[in-house]
C-alpha atoms as a PDB file:
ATOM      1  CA  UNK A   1     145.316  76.974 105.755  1.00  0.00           C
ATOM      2  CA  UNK A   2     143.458  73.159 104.824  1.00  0.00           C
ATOM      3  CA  UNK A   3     142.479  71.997 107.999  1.00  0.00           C
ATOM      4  CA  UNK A   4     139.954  69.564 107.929  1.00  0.00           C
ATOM      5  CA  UNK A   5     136.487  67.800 109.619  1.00  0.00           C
ATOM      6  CA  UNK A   6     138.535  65.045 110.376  1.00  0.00           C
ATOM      7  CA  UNK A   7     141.696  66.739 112.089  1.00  0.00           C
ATOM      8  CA  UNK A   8     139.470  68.870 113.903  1.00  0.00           C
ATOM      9  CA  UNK A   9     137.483  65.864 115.153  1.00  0.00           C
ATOM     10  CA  UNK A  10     140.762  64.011 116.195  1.00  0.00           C
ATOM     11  CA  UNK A  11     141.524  67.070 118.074  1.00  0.00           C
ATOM     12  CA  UNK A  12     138.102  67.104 120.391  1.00  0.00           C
ATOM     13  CA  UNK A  13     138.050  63.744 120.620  1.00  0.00           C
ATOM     14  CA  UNK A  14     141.514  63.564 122.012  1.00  0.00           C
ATOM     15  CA  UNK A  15     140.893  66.305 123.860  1.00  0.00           C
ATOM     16  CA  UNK A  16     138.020  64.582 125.763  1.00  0.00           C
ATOM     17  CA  UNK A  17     140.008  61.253 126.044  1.00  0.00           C
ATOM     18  CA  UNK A  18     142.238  60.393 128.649  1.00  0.00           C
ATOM     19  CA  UNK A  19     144.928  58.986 126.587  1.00  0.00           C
ATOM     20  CA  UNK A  20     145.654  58.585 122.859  1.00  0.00           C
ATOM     21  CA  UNK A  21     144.303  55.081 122.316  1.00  0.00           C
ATOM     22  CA  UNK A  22     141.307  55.345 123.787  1.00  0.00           C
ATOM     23  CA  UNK A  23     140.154  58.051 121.358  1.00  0.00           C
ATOM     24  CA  UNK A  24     141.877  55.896 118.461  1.00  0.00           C
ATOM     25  CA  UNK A  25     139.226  53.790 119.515  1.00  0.00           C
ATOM     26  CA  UNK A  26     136.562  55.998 119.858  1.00  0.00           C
ATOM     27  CA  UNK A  27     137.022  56.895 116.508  1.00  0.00           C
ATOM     28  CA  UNK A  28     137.936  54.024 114.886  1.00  0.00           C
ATOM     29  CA  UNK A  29     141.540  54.614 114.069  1.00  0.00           C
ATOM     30  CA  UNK A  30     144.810  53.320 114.526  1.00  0.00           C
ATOM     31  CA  UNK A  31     147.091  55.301 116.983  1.00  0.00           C
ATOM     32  CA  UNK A  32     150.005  56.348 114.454  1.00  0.00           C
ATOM     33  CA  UNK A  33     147.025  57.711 112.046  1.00  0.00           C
ATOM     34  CA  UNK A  34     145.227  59.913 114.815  1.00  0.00           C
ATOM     35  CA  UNK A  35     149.091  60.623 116.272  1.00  0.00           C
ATOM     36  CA  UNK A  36     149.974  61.576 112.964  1.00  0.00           C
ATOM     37  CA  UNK A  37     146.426  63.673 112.110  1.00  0.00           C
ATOM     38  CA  UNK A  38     147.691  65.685 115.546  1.00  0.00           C
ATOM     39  CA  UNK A  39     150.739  66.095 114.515  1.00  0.00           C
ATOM     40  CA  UNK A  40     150.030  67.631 111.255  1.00  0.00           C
ATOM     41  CA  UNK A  41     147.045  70.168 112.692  1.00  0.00           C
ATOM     42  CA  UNK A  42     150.228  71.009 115.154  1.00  0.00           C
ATOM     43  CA  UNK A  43     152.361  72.133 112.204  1.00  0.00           C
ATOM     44  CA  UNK A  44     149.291  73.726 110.852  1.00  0.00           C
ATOM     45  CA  UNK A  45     149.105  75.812 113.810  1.00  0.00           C
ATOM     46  CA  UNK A  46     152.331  76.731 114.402  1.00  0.00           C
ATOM     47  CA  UNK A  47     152.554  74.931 117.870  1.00  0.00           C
ATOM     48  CA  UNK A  48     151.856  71.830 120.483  1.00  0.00           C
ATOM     49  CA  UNK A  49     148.173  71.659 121.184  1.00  0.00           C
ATOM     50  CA  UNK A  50     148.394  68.727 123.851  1.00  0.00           C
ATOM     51  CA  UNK A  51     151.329  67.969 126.583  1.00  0.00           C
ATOM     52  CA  UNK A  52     151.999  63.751 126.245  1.00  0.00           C
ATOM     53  CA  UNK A  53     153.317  61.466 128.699  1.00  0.00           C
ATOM     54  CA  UNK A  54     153.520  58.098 129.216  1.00  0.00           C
ATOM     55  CA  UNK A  55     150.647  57.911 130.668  1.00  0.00           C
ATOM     56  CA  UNK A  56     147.939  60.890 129.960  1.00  0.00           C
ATOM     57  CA  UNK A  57     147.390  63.476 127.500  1.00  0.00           C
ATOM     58  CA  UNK A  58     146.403  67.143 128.230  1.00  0.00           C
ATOM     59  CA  UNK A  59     145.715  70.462 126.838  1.00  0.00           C
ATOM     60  CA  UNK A  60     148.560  73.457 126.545  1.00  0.00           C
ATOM     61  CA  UNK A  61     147.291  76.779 127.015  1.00  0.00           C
ATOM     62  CA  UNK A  62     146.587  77.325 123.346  1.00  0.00           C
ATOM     63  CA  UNK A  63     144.869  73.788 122.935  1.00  0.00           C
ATOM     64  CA  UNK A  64     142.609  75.082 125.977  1.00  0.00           C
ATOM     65  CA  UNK A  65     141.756  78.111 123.684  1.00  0.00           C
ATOM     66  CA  UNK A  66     141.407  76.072 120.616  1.00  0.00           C
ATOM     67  CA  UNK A  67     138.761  73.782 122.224  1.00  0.00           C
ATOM     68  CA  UNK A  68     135.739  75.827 123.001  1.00  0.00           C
ATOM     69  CA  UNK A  69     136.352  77.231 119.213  1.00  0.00           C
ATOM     70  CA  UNK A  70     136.774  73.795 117.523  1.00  0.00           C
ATOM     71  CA  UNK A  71     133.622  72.490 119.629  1.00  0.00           C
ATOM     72  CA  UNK A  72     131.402  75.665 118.175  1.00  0.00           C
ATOM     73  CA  UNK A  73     132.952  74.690 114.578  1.00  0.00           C
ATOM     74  CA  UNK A  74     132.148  71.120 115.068  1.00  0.00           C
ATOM     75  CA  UNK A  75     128.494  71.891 115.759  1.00  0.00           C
ATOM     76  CA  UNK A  76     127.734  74.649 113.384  1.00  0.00           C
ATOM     77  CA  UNK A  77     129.431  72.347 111.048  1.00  0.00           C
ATOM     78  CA  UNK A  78     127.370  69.253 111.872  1.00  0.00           C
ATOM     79  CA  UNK A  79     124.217  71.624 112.061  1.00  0.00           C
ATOM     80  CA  UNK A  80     124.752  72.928 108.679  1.00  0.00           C
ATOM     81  CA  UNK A  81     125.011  70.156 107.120  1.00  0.00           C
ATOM     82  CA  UNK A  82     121.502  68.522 108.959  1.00  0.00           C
ATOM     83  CA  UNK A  83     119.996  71.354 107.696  1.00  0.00           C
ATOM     84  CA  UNK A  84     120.800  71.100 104.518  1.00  0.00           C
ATOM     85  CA  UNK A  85     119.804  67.213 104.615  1.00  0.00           C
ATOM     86  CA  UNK A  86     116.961  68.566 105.989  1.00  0.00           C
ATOM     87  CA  UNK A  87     116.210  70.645 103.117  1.00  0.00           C
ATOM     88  CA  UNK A  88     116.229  68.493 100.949  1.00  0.00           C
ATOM     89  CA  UNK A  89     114.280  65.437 102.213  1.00  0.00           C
ATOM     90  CA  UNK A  90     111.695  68.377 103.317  1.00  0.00           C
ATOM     91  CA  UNK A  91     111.387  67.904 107.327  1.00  0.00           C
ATOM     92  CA  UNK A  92     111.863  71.378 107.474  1.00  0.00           C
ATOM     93  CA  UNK A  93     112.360  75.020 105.732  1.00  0.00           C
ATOM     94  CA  UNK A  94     110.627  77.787 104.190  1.00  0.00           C
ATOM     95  CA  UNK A  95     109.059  78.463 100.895  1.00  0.00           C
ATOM     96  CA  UNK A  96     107.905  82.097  99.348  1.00  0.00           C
ATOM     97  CA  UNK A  97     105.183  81.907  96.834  1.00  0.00           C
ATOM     98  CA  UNK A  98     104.295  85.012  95.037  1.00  0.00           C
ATOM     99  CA  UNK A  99     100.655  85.135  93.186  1.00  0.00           C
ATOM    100  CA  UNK A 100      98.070  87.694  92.222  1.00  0.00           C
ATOM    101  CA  UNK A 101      95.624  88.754  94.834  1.00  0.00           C
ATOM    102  CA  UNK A 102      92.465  87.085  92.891  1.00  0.00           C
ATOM    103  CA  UNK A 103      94.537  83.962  92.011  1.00  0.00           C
ATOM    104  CA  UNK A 104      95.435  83.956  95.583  1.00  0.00           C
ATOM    105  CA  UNK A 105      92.000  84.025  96.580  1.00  0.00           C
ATOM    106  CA  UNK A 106      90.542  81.505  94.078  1.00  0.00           C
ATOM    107  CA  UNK A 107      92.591  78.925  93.691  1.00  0.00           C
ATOM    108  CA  UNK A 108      95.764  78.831  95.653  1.00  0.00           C
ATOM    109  CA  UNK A 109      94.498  77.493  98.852  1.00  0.00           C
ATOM    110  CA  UNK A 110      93.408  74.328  96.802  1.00  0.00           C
ATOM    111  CA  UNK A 111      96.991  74.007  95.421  1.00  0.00           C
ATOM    112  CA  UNK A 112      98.936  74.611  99.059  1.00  0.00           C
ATOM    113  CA  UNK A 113      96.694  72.257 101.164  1.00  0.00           C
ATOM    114  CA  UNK A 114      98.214  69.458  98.400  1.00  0.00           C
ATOM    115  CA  UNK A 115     101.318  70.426  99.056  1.00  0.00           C
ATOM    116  CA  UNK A 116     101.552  70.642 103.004  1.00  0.00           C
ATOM    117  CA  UNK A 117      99.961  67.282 102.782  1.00  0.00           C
ATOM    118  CA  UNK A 118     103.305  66.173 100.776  1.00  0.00           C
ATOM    119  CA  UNK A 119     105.331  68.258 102.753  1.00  0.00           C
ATOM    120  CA  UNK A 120     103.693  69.535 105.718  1.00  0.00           C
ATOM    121  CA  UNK A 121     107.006  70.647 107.848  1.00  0.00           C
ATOM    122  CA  UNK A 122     107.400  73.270 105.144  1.00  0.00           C
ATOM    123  CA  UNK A 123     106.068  76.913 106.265  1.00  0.00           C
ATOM    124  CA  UNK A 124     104.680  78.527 103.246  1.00  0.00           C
ATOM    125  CA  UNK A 125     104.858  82.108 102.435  1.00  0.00           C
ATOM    126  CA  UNK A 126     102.222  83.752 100.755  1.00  0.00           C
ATOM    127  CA  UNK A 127     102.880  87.073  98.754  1.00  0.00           C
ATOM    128  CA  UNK A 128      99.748  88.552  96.864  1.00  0.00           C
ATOM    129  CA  UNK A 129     100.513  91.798  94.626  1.00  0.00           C
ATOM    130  CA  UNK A 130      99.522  92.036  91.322  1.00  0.00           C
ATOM    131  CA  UNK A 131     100.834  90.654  88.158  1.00  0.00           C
ATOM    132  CA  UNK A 132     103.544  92.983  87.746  1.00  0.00           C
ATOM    133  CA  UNK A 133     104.989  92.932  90.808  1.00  0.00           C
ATOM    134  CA  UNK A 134     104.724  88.705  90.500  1.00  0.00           C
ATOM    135  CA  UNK A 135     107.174  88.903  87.943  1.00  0.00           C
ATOM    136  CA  UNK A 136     109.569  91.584  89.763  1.00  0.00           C
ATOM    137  CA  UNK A 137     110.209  89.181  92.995  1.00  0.00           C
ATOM    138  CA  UNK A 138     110.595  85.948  90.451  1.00  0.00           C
ATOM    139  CA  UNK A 139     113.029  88.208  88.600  1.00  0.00           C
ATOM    140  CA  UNK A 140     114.995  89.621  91.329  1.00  0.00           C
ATOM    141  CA  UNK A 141     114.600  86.373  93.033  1.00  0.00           C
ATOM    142  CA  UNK A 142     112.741  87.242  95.912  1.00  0.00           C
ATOM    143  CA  UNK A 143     110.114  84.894  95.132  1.00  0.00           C
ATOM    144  CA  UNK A 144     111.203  80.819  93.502  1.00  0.00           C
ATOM    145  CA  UNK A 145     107.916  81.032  91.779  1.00  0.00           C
ATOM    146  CA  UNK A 146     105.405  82.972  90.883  1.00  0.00           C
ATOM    147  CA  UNK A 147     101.891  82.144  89.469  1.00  0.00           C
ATOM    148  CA  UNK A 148     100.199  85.027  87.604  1.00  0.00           C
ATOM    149  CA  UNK A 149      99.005  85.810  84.007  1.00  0.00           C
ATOM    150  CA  UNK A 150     101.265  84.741  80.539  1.00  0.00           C
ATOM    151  CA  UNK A 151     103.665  87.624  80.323  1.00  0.00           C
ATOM    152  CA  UNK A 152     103.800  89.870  77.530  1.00  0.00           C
ATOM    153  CA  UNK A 153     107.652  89.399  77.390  1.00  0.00           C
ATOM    154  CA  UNK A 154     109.361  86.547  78.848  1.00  0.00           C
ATOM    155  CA  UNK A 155     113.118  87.547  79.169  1.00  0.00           C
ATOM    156  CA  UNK A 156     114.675  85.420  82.002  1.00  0.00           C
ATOM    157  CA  UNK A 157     111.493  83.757  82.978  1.00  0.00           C
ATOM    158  CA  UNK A 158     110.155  79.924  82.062  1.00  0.00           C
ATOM    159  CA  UNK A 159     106.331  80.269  81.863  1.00  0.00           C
ATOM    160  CA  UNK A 160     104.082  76.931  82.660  1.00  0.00           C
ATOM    161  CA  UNK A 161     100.265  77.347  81.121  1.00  0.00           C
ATOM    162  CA  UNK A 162      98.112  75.948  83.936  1.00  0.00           C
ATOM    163  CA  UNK A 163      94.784  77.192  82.095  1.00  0.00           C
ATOM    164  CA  UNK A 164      93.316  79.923  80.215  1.00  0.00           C
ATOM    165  CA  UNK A 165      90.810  82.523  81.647  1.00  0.00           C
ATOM    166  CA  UNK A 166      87.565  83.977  79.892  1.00  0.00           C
ATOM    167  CA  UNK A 167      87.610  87.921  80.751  1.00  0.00           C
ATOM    168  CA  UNK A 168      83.720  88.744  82.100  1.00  0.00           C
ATOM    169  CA  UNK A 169      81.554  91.343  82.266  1.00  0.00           C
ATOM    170  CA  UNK A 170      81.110  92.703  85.831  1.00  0.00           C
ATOM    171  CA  UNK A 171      77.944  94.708  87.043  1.00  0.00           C
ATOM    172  CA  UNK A 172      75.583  95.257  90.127  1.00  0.00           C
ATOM    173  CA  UNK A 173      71.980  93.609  89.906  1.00  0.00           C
ATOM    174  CA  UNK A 174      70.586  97.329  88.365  1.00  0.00           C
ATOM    175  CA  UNK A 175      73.280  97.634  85.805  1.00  0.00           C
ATOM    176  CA  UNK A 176      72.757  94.035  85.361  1.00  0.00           C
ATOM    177  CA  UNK A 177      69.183  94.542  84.223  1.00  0.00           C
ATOM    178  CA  UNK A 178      71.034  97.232  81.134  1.00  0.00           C
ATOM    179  CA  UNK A 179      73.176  94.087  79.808  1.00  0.00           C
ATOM    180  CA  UNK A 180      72.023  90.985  77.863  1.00  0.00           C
ATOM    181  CA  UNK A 181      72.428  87.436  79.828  1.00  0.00           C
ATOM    182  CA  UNK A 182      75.425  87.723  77.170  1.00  0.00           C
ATOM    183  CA  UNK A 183      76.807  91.281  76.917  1.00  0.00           C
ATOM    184  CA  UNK A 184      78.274  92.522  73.491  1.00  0.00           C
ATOM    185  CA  UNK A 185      80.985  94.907  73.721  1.00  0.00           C
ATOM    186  CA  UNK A 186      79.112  97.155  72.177  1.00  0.00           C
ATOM    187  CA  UNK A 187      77.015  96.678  75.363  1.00  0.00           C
ATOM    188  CA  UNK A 188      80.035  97.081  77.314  1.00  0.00           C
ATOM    189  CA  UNK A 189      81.124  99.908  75.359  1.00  0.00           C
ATOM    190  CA  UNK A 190      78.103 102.047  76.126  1.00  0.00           C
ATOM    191  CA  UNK A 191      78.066 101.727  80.119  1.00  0.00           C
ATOM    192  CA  UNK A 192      80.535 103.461  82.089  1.00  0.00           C
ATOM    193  CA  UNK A 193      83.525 101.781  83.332  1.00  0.00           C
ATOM    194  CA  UNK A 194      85.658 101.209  86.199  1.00  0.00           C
ATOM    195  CA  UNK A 195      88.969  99.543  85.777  1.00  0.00           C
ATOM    196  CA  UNK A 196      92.185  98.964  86.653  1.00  0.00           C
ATOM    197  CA  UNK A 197      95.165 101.296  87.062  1.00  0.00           C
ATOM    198  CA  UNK A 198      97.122 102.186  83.933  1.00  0.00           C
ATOM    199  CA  UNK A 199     100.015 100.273  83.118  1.00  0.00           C
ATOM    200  CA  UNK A 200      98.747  97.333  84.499  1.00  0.00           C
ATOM    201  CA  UNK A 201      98.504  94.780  81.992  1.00  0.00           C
ATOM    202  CA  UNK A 202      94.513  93.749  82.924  1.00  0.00           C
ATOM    203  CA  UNK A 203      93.783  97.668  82.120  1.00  0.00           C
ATOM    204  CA  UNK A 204      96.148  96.963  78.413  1.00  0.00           C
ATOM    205  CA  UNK A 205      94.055  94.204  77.838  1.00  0.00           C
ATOM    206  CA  UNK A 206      90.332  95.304  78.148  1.00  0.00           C
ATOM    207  CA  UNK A 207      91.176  98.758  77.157  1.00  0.00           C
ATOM    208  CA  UNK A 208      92.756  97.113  73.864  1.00  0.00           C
ATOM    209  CA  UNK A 209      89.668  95.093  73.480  1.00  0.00           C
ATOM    210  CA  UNK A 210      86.923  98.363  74.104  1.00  0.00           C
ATOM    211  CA  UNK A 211      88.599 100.739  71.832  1.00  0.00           C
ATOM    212  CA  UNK A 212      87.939  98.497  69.105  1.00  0.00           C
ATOM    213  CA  UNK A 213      84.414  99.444  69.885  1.00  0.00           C
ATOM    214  CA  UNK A 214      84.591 102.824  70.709  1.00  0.00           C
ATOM    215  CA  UNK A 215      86.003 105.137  73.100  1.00  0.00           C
ATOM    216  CA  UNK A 216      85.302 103.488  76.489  1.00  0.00           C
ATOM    217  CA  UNK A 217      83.656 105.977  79.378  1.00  0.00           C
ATOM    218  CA  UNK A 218      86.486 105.241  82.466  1.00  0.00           C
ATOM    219  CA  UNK A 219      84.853 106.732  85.819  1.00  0.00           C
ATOM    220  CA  UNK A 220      86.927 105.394  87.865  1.00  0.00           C
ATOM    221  CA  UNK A 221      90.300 103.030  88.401  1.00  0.00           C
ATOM    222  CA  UNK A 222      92.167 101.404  91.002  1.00  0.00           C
ATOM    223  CA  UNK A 223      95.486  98.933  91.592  1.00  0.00           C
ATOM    224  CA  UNK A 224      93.324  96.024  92.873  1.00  0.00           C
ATOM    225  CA  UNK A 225      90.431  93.663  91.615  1.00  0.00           C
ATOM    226  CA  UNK A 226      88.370  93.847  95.124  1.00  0.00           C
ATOM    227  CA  UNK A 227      88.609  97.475  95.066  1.00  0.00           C
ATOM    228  CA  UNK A 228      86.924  97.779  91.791  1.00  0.00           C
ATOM    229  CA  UNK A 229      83.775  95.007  92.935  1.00  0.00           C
ATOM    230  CA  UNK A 230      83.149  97.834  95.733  1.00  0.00           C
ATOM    231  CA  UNK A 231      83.097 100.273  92.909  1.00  0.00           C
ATOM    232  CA  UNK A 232      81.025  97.894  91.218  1.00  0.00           C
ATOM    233  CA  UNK A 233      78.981  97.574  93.958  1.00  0.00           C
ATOM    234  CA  UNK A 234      78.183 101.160  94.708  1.00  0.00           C
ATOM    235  CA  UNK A 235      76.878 101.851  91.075  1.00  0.00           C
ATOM    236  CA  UNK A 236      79.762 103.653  89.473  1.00  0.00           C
ATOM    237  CA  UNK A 237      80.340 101.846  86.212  1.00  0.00           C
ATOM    238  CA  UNK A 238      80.745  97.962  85.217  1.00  0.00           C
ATOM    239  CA  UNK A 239      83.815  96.503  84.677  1.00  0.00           C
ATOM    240  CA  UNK A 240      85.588  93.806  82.643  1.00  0.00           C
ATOM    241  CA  UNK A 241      87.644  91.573  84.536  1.00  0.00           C
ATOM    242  CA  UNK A 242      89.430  87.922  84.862  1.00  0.00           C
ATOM    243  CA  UNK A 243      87.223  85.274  85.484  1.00  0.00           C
ATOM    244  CA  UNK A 244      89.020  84.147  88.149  1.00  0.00           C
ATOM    245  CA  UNK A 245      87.516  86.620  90.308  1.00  0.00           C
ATOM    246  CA  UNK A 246      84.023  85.061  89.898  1.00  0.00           C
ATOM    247  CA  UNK A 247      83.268  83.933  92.989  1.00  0.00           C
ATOM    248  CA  UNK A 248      84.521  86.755  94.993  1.00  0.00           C
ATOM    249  CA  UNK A 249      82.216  89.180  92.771  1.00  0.00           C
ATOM    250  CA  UNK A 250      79.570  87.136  92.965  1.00  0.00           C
ATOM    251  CA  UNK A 251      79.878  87.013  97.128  1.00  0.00           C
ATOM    252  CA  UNK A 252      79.603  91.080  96.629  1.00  0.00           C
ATOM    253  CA  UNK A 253      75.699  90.412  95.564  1.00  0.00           C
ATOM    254  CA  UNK A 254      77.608  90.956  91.874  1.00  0.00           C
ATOM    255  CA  UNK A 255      76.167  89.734  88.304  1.00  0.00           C
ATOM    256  CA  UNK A 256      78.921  88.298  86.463  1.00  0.00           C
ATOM    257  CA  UNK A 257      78.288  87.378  82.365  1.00  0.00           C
ATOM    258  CA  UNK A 258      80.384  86.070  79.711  1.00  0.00           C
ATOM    259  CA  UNK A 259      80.856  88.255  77.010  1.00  0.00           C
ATOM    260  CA  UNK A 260      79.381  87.052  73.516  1.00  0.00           C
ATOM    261  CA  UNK A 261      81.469  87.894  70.691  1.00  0.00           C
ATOM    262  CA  UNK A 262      85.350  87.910  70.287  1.00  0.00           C
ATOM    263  CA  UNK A 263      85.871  86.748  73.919  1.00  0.00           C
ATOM    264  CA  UNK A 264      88.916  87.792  75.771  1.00  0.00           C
ATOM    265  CA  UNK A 265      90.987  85.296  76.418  1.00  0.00           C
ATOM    266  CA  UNK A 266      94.586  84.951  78.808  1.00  0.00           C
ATOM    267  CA  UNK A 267      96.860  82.060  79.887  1.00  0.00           C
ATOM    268  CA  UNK A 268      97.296  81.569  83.845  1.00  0.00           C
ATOM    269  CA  UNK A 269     100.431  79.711  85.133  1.00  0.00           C
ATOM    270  CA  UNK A 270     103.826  79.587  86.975  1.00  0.00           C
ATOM    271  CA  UNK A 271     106.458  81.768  86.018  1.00  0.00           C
ATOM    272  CA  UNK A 272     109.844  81.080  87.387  1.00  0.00           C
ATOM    273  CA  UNK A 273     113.217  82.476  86.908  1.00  0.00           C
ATOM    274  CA  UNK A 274     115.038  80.929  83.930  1.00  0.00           C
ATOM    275  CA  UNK A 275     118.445  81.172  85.053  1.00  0.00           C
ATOM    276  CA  UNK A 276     118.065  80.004  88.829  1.00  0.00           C
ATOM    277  CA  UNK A 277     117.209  76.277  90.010  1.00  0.00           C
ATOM    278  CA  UNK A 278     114.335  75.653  91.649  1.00  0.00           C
ATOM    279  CA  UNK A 279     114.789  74.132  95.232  1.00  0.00           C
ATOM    280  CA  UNK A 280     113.427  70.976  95.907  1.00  0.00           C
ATOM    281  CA  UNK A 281     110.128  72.345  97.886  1.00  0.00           C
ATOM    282  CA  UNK A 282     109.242  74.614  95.102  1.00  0.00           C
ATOM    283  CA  UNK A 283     109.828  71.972  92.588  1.00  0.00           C
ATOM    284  CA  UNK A 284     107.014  69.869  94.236  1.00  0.00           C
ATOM    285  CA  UNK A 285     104.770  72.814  94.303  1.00  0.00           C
ATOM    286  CA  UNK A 286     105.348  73.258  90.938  1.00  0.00           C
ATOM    287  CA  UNK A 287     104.883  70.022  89.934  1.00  0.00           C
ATOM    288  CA  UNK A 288     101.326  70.046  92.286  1.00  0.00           C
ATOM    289  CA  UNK A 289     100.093  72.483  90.784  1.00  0.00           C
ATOM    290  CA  UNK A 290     100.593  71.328  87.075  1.00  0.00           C
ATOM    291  CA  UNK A 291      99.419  68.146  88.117  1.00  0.00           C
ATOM    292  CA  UNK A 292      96.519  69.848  89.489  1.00  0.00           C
ATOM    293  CA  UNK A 293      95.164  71.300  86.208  1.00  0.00           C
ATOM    294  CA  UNK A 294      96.329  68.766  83.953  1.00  0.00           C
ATOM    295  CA  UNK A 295      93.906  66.324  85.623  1.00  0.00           C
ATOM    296  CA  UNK A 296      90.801  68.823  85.350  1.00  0.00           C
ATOM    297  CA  UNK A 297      91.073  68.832  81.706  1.00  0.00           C
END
């Protein structure tokens, strides 16, 4: 069955009106085209919706039942579609943003205040887990974008470089004092260690890195960065870690150092899912945020 906006439209509107031609006028028609838009939703139907006479127009039974039906259509119709306008010029809706707890921390706020200035009806959802999980939700979906580290493997995803992170040296101010002002990883190699979980691909990375050193001495490990500056913090071992957690070491009372030779070196960006648009909200963050780090170079 093709009934349309319009016929439905006649229908309430002629249903409001006293008389045919005064809601051909209200809806700027002739009479014979809103008679005939009637008549054809009538056929539709399978029956009269209004009784005429030559003076007034009112509802049968079944256009009585219609009404209330065609009036909730109308407006979820016309409220759909505002929406949607909505959407799309930004004046309202919701936008999930998945990133890794220390990017989160770091540098995110920076990149979202930008954007609710450009778009400040938007509500902005914030979802911190670590890398892996980052490219899960932008996988499955659940997230539009994701910003994390360069992926190993890239299938279905479109990765955007936003700038490249220095691995450091971790340590509390009386392992500190054991470490040059620019640790080997020799240096590194010798101290005991507390890192991240395995499988994770910041625990691939250093490990890869330490072995070619030696076998490294792992204390302790755990699924998140602040977790192992507590560690850190309590004496257990050093640890090797993005550089992006800098300042929230270093707001533990922790030493952080660059490591001299053969640094370690990994790409931070936006990953997004290669075979899904990106809506127009999470195209501006996007863009913000590329913007962003392009001009710092």
């Amino acid at each position: 069955m093709d009934i349309s906006y319009r016929q439905l439209r006649a229908f309430l509107e002629v249903a409001k009106s006293s008389t045919f031609a005064e809601a051909a006028v209200n809806l700027h028609l002739t009479q014979p085209a809103l008679s005939s838009a009637i008549k054809k939703l009538e056929q539709q139907l399978g029956g009269r919706l209004f009784e005429r006479n030559t003076r007034n127009v009112s509802l049968t039974p079944e256009g009585e039942v219609l009404f209330p039906n065609a009036l909730r259509l109308m407006r979820d119709w016309d409220n759909t579609f505002s929406d949607m306008q909505n959407l799309f010029a930004m004046a309202k809706g919701q936008l999930t943003v998945c990133a890794m707890p220390s990017f989160a921390e770091s540098h995110l706020p920076t990149i979202l205040s930008k954007f609710h200035d450009a778009a400040p009806n938007v509500n902005i959802r914030v979802v911190d887990i670590v890398m892996e999980h980052v490219i899960h939700e932008v996988t499955t979906g659940r997230c539009e974008l994701g910003f994390s580290f360069e992926p190993e493997r890239k299938d279905g995803l479109i990765f955007q470089r936003l700038f490249a992170d220095q691995f450091v040296v971790v340590a509390n101010a009386k392992q500190a004092l054991l470490l040059n002002e620019k640790p080997s990883w020799q240096e590194c190699i010798a101290q005991p260690l507390v890192m991240m979980n395995r499988g994770s691909a910041v625990r691939q990375w250093t490990q890869t890195a330490l072995s070619e050193f030696g076998e490294p001495i792992i204390v302790a490990e755990t699924g998140q960065l602040s977790t192992l500056g507590k560690l850190i913090q309590h004496g257990l071992g050093i640890s090797i870690m993005p550089s992006i957690c800098q300042i929230q070491m270093e707001n533990l009372g922790l030493s952080v150092k660059r490591i001299e030779n053969a640094p370690l070196i990994k790409n931070i960006g936006l990953i997004r899912n290669a075979r899904r648009g990106l809506s127009v909200s999470a195209q501006l963050l996007w863009d913000i945020a590329v913007e962003h780090y392009a001009s710092q170079v």
